[in-house]
Structures are given as C-alpha cells and as structure tokens.
Protein backbone atom coordinates (compact mmCIF):
# COMPACT_ATOMS: atom_id res chain seq x y z
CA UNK A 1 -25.76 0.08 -6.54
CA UNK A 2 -26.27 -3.18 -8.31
CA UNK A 3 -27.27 -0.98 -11.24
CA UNK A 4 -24.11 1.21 -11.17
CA UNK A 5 -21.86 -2.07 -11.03
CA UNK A 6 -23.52 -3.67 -13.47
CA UNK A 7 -22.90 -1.31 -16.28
CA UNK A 8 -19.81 -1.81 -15.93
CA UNK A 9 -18.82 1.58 -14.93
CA UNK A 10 -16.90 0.95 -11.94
CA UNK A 11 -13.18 -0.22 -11.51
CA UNK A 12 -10.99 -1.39 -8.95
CA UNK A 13 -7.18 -1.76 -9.77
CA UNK A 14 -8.13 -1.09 -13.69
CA UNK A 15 -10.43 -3.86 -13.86
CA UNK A 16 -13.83 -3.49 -14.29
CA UNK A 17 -15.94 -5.38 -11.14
CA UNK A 18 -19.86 -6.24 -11.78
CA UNK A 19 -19.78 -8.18 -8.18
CA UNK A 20 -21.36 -5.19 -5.70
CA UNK A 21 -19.61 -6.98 -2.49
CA UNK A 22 -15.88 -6.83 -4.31
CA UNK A 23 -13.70 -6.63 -1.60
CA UNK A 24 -11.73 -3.53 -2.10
CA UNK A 25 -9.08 -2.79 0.59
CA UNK A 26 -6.36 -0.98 1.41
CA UNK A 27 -4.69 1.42 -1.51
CA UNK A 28 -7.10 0.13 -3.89
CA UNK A 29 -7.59 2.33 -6.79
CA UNK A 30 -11.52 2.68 -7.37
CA UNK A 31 -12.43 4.56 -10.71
CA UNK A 32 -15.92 5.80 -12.06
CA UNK A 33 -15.35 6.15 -15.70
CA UNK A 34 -18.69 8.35 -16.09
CA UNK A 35 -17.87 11.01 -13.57
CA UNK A 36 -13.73 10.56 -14.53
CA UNK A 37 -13.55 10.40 -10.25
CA UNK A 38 -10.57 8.54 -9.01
CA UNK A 39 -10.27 7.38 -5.75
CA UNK A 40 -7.75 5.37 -3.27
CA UNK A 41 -9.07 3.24 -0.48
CA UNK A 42 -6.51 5.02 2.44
CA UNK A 43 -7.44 4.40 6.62
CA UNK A 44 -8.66 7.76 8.52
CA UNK A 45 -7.36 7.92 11.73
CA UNK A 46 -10.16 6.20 13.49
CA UNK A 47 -9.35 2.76 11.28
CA UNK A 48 -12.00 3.14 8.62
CA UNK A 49 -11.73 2.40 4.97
CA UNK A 50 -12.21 6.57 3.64
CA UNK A 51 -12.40 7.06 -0.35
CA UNK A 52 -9.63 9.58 -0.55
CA UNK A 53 -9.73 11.54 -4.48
CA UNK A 54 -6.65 11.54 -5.97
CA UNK A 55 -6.03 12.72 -9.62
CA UNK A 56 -5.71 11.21 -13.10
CA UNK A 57 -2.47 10.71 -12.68
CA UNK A 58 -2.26 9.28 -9.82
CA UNK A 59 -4.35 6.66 -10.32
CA UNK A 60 -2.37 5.39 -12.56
CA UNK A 61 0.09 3.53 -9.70
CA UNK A 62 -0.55 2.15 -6.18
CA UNK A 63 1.57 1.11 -4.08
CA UNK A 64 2.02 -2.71 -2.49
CA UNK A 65 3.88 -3.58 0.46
CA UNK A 66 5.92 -6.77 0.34
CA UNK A 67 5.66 -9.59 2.66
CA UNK A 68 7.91 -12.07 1.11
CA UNK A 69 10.52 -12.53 -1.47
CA UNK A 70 11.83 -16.41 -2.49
CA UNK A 71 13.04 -18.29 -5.17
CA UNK A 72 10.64 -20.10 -7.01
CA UNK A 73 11.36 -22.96 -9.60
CA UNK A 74 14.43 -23.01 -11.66
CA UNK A 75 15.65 -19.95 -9.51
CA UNK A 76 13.06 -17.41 -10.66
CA UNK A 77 12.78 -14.65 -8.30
CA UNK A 78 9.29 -14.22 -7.05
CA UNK A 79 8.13 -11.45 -4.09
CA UNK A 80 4.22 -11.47 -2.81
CA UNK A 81 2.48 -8.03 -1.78
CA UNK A 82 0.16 -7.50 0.90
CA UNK A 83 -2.57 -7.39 -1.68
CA UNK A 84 -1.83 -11.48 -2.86
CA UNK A 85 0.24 -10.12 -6.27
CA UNK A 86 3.28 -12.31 -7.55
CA UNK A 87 5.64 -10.55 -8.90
CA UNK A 88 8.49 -12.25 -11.01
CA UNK A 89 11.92 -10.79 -11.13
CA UNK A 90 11.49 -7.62 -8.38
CA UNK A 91 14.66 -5.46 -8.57
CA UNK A 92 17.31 -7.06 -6.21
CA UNK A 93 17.24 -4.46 -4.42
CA UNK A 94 13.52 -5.18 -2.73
CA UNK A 95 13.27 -6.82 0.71
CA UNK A 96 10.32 -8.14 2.99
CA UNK A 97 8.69 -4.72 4.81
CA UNK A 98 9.64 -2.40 2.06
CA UNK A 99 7.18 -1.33 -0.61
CA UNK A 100 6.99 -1.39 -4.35
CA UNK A 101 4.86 1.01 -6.84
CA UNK A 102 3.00 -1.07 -9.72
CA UNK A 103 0.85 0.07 -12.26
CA UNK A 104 -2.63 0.14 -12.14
CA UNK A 105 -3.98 -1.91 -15.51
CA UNK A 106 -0.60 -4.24 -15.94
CA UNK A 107 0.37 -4.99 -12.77
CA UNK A 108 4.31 -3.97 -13.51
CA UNK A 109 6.32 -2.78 -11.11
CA UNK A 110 7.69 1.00 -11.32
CA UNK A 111 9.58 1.35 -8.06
CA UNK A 112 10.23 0.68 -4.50
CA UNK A 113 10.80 2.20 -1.36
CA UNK A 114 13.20 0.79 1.16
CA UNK A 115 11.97 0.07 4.72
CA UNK A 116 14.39 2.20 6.88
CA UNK A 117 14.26 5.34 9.26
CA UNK A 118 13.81 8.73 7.79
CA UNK A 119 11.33 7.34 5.23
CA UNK A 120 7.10 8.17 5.59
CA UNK A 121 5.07 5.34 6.35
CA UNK A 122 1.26 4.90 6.95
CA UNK A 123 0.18 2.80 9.69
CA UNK A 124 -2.07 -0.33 8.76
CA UNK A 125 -3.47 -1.96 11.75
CA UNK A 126 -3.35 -1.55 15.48
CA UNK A 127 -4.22 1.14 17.35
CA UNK A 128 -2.57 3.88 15.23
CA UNK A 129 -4.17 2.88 12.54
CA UNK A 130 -4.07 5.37 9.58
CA UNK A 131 -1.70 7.94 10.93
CA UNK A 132 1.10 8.86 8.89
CA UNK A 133 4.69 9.34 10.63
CA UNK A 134 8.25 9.13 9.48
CA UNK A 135 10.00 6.27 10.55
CA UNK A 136 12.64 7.04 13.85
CA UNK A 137 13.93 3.13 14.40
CA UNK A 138 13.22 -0.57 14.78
CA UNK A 139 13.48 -2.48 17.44
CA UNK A 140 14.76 -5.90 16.86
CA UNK A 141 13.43 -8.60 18.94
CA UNK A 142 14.04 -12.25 17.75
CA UNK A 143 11.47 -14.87 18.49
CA UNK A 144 9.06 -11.99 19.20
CA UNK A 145 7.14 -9.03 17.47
CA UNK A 146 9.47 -6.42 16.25
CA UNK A 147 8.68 -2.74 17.26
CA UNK A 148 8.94 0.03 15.04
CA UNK A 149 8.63 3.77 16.32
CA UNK A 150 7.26 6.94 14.07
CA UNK A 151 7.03 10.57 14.85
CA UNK A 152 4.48 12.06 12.72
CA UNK A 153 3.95 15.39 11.78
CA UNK A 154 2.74 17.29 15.30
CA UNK A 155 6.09 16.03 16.86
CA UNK A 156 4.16 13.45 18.35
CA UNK A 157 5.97 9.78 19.00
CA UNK A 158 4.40 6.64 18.51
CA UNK A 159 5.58 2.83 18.28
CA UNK A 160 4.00 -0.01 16.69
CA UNK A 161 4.46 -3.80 15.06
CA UNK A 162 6.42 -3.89 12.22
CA UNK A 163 3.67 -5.70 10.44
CA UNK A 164 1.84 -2.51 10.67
CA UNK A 165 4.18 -0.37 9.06
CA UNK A 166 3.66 0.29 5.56
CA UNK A 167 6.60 2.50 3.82
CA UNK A 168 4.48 4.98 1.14
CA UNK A 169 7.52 7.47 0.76
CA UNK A 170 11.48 8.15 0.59
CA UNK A 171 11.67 10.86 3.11
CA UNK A 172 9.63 12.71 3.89
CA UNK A 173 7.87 13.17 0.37
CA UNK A 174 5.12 10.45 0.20
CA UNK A 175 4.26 8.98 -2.92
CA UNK A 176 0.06 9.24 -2.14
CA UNK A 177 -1.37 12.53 -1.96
C-alpha cells in the first residue's frame, strides 16, 4: 500500500494523497489513475464505508451536505459542508440540511438540492445507516432532536434524526448512481 500511495497514483477529491492513513469518508471520490477506476466512499446497509464504482463522469462531482450558512466579514456569504469546505457566495437559495454538488478538482459549486419531502436522501448515521428512502415529513421539535421519516423503495417506513438525513436527489432521481 505504502508503495501504491507513494507514486502518487491515488486521489481523493482530485488531489493526489501520499499519506496511506488519509482519512477518506463519506462521498469521497477515490481515483486510481493507472487502472482509470473511480470510486465513491457510499455506507452499505450494515454502516460500513463500501467503495462503490461509479463512472468517469461521475467522478467528476460529489455531493456535500450543508450544516451551516452565515455571514462572514463585510457581509460575505459563507455556508460549511459536512466535509469542513467553505464555500463563499452559495446561491441564496441554499439552507442548513439541504445539499450542494461541487466539483471534484476546484471545489465550485454546481448545484443544490433542497431538503424537503418527496426528495431521495441517504441515511448517514444511526441505525439506518446507508439506506436510501424518499423523504415523507419532518417532525419539528424545538429544544429537542428533530425527526425526519423516509419510505424507501420496498414500501418500507422508517424515521430518523434530521442530522442523519442527507438529501442526494430531487425526487426520486438521485444524483449518485
């Protein structure tokens, strides 16, 4: 392994890493520029980090979900993703829980899907962790978690945190293969 990384021929996010322990986590985009293999870091439905082989194409993007959007100094727009990116002037549009698509090498952002019921979502963390639903409703409770229920694509219902929730398409066409 230390031999692979250190010829430089692996890449996380466009960026070539040399450190073997790199943390790469969730929607990572890994390439191997000698084998042109492309892979995104997705959950399985156990909770484990699975390699999942997308193509060319699509590992061009990756999408970043967005835990908070402020003003920073002189005004300047700012929103952080769940992956510790800044990004200056987001569209207006973007709120906290929704999720944006940047580009792989520059870091731009594309697009963004809204957080709100009838879009797909992957599940994060808990117990449901990696299954894939379409979102039914939230549950607003102030001063406590908020709960946000999914029906994925067995008919089967499930709820969960809204921290969990992480929007990957409008509808019920997700952007990740």
């Amino acid at each position: 392994v230390k031999m692979i990384v250190m010829q430089r021929l692996i890449q996380v996010d466009g960026k070539v890493r040399t450190d073997m322990f790199y943390p790469a986590g969730f929607m990572d985009v890994v390439q191997i520029e000698k084998t042109k293999e492309n892979f995104r870091m997705l959950y399985d439905t156990k909770g484990r980090f699975a390699l999942h082989k997308v193509s060319k194409e699509e590992a061009t993007y990756k999408l970043c979900r967005v835990k908070k959007v402020f003003r920073g100094p002189k005004g300047t727009p700012y929103c952080i993703t769940h992956d510790g990116r800044t990004l200056r002037y987001p569209d207006p549009d973007v709120k906290t829980n929704d999720s944006v698509r940047i580009e792989v090498p520059s870091g731009k952002m594309l697009d963004h899907v809204k957080f709100e019921p009838g879009n797909t979502a992957m599940i994060s963390g808990g117990n449901n962790t990696g299954r894939v639903g379409v979102i039914q409703h939230r549950e607003r409770h102030p001063g406590s978690f908020e709960i946000v229920h999914l029906k994925d694509a067995a008919g089967h219902s499930f709820a969960t945190r809204l921290q969990n929730v992480f929007v990957i398409g409008k509808g019920t066409k997700p952007w990740i293969s």
